[in-house]
N, C-alpha and C. Protein backbone atom coordinates (compact mmCIF):
# COMPACT_ATOMS: atom_id res chain seq x y z
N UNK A 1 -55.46 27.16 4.57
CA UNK A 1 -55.17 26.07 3.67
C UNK A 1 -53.77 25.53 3.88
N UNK A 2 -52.66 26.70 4.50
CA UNK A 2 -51.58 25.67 4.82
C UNK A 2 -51.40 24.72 5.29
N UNK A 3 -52.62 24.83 6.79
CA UNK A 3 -52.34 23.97 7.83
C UNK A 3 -52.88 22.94 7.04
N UNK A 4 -53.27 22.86 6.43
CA UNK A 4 -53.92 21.18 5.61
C UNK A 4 -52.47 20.54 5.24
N UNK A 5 -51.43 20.85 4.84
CA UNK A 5 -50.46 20.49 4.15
C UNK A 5 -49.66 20.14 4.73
N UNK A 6 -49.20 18.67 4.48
CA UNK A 6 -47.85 18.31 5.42
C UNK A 6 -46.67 18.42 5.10
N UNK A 7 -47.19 18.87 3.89
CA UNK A 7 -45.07 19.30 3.51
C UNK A 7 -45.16 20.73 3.18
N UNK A 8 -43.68 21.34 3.53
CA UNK A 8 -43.24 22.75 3.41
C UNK A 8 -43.40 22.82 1.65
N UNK A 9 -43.49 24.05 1.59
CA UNK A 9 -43.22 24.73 0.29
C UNK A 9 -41.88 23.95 -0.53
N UNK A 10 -40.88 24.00 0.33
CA UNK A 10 -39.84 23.59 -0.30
C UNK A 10 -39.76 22.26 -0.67
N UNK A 11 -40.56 21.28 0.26
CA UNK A 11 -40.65 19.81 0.60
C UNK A 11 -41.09 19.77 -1.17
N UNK A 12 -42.35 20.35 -1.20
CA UNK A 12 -43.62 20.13 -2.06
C UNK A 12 -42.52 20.60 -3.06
N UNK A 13 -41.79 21.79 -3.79
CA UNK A 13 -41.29 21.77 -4.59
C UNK A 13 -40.42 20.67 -5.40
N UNK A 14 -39.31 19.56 -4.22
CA UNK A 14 -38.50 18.83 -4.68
C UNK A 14 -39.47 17.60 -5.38
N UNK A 15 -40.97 17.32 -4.39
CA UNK A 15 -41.70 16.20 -4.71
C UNK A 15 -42.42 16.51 -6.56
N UNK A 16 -42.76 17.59 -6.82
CA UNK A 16 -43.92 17.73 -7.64
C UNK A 16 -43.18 17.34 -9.00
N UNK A 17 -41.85 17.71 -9.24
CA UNK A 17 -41.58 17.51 -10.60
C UNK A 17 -41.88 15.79 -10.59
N UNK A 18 -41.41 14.61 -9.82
CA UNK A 18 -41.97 13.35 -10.11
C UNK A 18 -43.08 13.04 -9.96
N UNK A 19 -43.76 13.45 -9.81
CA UNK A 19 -45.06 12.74 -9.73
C UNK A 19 -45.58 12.64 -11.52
N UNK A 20 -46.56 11.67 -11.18
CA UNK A 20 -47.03 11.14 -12.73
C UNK A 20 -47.62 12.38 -13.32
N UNK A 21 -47.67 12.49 -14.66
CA UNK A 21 -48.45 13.40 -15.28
C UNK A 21 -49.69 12.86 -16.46
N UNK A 22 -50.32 13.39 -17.16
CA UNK A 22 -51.34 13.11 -18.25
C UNK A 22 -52.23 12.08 -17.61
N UNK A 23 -52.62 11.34 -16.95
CA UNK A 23 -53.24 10.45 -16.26
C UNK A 23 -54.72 10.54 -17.15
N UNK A 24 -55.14 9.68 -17.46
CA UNK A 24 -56.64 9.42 -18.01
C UNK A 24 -57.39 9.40 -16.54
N UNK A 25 -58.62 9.39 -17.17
CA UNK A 25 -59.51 9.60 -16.03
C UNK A 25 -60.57 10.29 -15.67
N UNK A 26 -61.36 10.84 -14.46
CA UNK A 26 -61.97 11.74 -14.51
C UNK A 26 -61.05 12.98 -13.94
N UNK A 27 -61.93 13.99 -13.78
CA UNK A 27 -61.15 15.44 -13.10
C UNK A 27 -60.22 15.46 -12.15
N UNK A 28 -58.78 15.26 -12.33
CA UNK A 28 -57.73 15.07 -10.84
C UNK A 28 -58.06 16.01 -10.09
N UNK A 29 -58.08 14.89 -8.43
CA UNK A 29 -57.53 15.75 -7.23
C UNK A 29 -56.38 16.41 -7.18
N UNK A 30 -55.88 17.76 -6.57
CA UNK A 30 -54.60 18.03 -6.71
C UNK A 30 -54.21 16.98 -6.06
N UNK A 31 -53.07 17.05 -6.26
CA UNK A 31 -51.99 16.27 -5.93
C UNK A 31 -51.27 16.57 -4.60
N UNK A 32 -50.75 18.09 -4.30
CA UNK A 32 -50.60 17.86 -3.21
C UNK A 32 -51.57 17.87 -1.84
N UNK A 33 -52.69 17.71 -1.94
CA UNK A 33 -54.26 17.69 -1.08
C UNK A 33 -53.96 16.06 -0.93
N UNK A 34 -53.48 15.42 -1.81
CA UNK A 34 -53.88 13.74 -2.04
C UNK A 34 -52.48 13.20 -0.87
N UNK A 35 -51.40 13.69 -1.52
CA UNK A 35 -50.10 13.28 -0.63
C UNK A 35 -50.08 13.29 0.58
N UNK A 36 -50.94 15.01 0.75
CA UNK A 36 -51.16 15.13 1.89
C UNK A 36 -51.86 14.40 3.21
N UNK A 37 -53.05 14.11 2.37
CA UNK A 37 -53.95 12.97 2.74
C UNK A 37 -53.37 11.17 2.96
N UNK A 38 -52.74 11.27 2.20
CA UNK A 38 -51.99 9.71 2.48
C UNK A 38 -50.58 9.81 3.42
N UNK A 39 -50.04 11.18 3.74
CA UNK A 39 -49.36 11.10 4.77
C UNK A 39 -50.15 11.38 6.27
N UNK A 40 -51.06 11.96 6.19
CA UNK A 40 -52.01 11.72 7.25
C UNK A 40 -52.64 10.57 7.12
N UNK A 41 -52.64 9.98 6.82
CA UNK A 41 -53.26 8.43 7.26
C UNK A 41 -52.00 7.95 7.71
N UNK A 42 -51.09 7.90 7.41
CA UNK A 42 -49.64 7.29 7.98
C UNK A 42 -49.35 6.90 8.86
N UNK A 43 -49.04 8.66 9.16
CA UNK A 43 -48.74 9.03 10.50
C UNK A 43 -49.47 8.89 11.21
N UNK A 44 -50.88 9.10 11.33
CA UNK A 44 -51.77 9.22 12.19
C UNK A 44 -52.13 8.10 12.52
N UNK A 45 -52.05 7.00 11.98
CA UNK A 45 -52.09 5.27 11.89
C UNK A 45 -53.82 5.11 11.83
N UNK A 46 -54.27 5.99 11.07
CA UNK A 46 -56.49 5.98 11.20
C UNK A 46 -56.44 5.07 9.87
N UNK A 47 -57.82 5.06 9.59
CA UNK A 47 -58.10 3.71 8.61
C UNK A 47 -58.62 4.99 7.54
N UNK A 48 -58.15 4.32 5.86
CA UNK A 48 -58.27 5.07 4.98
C UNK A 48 -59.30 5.66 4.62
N UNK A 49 -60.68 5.12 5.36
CA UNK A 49 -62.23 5.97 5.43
C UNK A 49 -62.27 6.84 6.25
N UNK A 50 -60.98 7.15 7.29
CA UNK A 50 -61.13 8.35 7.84
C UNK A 50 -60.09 9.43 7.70
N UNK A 51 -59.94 9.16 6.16
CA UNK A 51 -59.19 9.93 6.45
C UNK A 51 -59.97 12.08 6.00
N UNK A 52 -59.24 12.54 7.23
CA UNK A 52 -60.54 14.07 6.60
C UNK A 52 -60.61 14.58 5.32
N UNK A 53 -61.84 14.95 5.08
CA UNK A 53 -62.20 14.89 3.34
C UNK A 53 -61.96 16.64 3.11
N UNK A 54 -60.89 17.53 3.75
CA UNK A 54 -60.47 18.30 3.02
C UNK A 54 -59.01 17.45 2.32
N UNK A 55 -58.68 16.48 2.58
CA UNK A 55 -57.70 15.52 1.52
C UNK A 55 -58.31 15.33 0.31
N UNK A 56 -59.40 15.44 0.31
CA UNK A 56 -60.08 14.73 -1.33
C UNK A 56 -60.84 13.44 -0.29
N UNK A 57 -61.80 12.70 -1.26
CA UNK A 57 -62.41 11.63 -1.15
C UNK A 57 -61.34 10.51 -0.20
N UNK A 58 -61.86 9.81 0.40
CA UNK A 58 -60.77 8.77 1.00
C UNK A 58 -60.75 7.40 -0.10
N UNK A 59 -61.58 7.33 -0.72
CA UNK A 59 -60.90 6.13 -1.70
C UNK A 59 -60.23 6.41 -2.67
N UNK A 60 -59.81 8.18 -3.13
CA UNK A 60 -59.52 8.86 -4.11
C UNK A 60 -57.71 8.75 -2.91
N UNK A 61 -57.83 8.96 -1.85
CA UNK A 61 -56.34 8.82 -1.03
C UNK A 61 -55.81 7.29 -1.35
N UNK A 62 -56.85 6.48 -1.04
CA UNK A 62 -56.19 5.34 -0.89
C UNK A 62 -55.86 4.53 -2.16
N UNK A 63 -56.93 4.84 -3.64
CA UNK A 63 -56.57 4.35 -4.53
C UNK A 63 -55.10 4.91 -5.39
N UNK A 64 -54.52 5.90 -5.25
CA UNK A 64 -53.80 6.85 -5.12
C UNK A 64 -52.44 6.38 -4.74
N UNK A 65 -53.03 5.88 -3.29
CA UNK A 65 -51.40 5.62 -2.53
C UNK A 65 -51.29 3.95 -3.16
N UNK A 66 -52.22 2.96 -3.30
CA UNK A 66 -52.26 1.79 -3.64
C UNK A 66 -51.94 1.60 -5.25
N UNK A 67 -52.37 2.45 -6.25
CA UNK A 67 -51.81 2.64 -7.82
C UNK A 67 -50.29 3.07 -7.89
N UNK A 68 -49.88 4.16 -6.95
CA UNK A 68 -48.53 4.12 -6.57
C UNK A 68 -47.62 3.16 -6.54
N UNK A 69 -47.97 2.68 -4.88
CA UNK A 69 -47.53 1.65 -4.44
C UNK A 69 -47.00 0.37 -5.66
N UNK A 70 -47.99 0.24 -6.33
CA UNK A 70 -47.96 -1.41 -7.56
C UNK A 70 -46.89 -0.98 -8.57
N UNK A 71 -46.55 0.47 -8.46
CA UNK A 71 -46.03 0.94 -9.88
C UNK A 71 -44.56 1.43 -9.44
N UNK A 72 -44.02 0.97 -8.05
CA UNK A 72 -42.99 1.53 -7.40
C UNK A 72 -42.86 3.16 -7.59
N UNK A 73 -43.62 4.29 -7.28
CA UNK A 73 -43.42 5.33 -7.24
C UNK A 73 -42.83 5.99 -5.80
N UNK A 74 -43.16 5.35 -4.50
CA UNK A 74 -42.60 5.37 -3.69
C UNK A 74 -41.35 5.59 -3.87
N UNK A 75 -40.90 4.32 -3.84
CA UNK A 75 -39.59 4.16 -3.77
C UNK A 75 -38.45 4.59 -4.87
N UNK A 76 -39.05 5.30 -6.01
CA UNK A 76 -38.74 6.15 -7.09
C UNK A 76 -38.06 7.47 -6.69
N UNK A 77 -39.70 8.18 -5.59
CA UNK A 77 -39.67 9.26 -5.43
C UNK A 77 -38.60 9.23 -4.24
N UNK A 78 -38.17 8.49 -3.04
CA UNK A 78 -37.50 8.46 -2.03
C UNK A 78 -36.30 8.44 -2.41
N UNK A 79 -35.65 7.64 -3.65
CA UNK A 79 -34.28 7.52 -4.10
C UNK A 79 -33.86 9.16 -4.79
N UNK A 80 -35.34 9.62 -5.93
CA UNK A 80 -34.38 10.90 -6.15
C UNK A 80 -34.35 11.89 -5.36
N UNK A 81 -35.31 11.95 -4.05
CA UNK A 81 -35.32 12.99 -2.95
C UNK A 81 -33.74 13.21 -2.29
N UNK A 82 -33.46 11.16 -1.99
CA UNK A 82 -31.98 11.32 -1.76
C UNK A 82 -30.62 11.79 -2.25
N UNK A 83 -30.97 11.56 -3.37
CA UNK A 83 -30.24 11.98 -4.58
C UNK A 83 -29.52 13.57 -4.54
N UNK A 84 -31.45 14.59 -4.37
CA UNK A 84 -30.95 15.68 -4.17
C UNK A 84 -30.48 16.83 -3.07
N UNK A 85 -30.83 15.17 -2.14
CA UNK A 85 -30.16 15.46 -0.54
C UNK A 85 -31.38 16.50 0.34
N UNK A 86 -32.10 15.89 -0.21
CA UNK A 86 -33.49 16.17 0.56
C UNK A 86 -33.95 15.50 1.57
N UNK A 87 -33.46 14.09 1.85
CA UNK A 87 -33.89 13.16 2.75
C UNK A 87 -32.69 12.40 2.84
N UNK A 88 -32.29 11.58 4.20
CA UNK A 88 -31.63 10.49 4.36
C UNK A 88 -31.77 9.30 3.33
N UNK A 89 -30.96 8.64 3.30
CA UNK A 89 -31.51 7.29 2.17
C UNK A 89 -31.80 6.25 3.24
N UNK A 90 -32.44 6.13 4.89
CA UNK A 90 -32.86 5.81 5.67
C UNK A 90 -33.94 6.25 5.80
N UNK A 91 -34.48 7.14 5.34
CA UNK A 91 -35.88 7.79 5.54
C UNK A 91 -37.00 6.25 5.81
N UNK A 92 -37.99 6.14 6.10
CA UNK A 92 -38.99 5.01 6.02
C UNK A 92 -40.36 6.06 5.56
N UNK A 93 -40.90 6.05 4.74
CA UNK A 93 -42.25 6.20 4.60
C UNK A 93 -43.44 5.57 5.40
N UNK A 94 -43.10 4.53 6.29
CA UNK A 94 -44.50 3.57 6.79
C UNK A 94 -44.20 3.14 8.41
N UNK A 95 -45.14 3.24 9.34
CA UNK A 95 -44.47 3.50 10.67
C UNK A 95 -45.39 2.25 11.32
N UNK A 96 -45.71 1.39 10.08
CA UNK A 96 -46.25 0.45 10.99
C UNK A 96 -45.76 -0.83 12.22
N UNK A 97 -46.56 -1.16 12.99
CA UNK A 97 -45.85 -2.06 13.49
C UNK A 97 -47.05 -3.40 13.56
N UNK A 98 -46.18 -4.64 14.35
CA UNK A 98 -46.94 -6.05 14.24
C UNK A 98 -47.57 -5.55 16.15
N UNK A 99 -48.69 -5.90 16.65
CA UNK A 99 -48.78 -5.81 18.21
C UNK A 99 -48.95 -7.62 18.46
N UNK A 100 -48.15 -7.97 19.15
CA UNK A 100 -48.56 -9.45 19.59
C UNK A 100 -49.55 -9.36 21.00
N UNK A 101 -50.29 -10.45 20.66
CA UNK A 101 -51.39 -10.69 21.79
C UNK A 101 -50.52 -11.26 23.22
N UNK A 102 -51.06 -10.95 24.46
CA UNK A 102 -50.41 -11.17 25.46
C UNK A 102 -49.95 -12.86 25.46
N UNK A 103 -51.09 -12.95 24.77
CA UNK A 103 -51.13 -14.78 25.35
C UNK A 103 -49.97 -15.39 24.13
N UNK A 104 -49.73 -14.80 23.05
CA UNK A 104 -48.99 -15.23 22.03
C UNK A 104 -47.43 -15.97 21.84
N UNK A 105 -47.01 -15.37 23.39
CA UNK A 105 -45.62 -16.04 24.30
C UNK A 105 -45.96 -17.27 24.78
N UNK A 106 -45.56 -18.22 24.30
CA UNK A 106 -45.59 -19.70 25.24
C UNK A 106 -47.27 -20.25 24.99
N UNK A 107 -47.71 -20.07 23.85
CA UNK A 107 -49.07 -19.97 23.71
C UNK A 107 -49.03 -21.59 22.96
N UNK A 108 -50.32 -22.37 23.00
CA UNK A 108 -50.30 -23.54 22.41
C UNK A 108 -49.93 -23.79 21.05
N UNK A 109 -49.38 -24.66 20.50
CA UNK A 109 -48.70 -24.55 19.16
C UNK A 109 -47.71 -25.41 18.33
N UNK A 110 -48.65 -26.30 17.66
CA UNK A 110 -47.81 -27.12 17.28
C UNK A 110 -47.58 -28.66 18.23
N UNK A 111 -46.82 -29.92 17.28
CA UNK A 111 -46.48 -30.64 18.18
C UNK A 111 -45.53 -30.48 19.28
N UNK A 112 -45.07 -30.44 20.38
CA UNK A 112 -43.91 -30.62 20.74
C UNK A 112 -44.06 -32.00 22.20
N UNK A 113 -42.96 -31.55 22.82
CA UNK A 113 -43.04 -32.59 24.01
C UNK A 113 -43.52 -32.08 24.89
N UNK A 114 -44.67 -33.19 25.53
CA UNK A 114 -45.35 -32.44 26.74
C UNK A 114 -44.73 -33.83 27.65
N UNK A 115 -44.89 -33.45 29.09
CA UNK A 115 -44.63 -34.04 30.09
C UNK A 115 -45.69 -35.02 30.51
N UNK A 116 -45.15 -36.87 30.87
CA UNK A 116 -46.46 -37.48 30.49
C UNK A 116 -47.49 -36.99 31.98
N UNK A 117 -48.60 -38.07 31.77
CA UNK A 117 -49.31 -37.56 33.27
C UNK A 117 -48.33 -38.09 34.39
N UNK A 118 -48.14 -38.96 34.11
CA UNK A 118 -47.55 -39.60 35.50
C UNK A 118 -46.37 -38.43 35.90
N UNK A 119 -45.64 -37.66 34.99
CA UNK A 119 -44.51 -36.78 35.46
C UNK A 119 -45.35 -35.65 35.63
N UNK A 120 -46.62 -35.31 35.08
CA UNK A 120 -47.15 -34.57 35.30
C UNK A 120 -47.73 -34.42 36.93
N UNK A 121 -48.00 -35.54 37.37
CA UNK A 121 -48.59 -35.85 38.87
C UNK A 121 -48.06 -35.63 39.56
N UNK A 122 -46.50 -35.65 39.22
CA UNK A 122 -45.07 -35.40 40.43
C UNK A 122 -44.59 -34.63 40.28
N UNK A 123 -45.12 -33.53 39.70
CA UNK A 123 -44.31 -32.25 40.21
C UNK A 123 -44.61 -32.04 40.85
N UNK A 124 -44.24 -30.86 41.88
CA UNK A 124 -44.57 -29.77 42.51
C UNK A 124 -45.91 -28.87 41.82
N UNK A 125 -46.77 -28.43 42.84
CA UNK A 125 -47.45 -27.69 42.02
C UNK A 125 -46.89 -26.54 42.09
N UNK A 126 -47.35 -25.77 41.27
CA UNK A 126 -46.85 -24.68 41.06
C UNK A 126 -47.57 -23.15 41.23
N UNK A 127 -48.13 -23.47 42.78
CA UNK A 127 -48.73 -22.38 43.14
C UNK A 127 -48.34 -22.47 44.75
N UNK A 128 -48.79 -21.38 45.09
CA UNK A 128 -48.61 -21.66 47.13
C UNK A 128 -50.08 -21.55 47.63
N UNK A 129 -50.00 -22.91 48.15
CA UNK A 129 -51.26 -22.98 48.70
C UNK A 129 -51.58 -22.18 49.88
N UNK A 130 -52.45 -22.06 49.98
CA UNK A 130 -52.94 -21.31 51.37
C UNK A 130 -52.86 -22.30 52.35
N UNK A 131 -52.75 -21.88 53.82
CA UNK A 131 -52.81 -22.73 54.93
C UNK A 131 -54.13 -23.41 55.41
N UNK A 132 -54.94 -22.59 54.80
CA UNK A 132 -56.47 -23.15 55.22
C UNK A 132 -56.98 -24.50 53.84
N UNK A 133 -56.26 -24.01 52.71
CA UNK A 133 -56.47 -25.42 51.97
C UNK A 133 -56.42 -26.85 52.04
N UNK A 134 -56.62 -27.43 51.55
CA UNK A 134 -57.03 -29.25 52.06
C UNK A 134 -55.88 -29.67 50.74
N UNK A 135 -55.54 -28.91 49.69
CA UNK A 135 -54.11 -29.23 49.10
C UNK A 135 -53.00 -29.63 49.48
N UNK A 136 -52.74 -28.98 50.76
CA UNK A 136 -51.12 -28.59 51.20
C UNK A 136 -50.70 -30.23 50.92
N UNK A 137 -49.28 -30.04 50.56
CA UNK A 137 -48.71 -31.46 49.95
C UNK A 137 -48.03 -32.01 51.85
N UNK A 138 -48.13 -33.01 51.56
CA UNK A 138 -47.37 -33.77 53.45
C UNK A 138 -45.56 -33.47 52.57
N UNK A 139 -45.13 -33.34 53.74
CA UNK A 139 -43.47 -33.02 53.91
C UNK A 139 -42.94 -34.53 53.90
């Protein structure tokens, strides 16, 4: 059952006194099974239906980290961690990133100035023709 757990004993000690208490509802997941579970989705960057169901239910993780989230508990719990010098006050909780599509550089967009045809006709092309092509430009 340790290995389920992503935080040390000690980690889990500084976290548990903040967390919410009396909560209405039905029967709570523990709590640290749930944390656990929403730091494995994190890190692991998987989608919140996968996350493994010795965490508890995955909509029980994600509604969890998302009821949090609205109620600033995050960023509650990260300030007094710092506080008691448990964590950097640089720490990041979320390791996401944006991926841009290859084509997304220099990609069509918007008005701007295009070159008319006629300047378009006189360039240079902008490939090397082969010698056997019927392209090649006269010198």
């Amino acid at each position: 059952m340790s290995k389920l757990f992503w935080l040390s004993d000690d980690q889990w000690a500084a976290v548990e006194p903040h967390l919410p208490r009396n909560q209405a509802g039905a029967r709570r997941v523990d709590d640290r099974r749930v944390i656990s579970g929403i730091i494995h989705v994190l890190k692991i960057g998987c989608r919140w239906q996968d996350c493994p169901a010795e965490y508890g239910p995955s909509t029980t993780v994600y509604n969890r980290f998302n009821r949090w989230s609205h109620k600033r508990f995050w960023l509650k719990l990260l300030e007094a961690l710092a506080d008691a010098g448990a964590v950097t006050r640089s720490t990041s909780i979320d390791s996401t990133y944006v991926k841009a599509q290859r084509s997304a550089f220099g990609g069509k967009g918007g008005p701007g100035r295009r070159a008319s045809a006629r300047r378009a006709v006189a360039k240079r092309p902008r490939f090397t023709p082969s010698p056997t092509s019927s392209d090649v430009p006269s010198p």
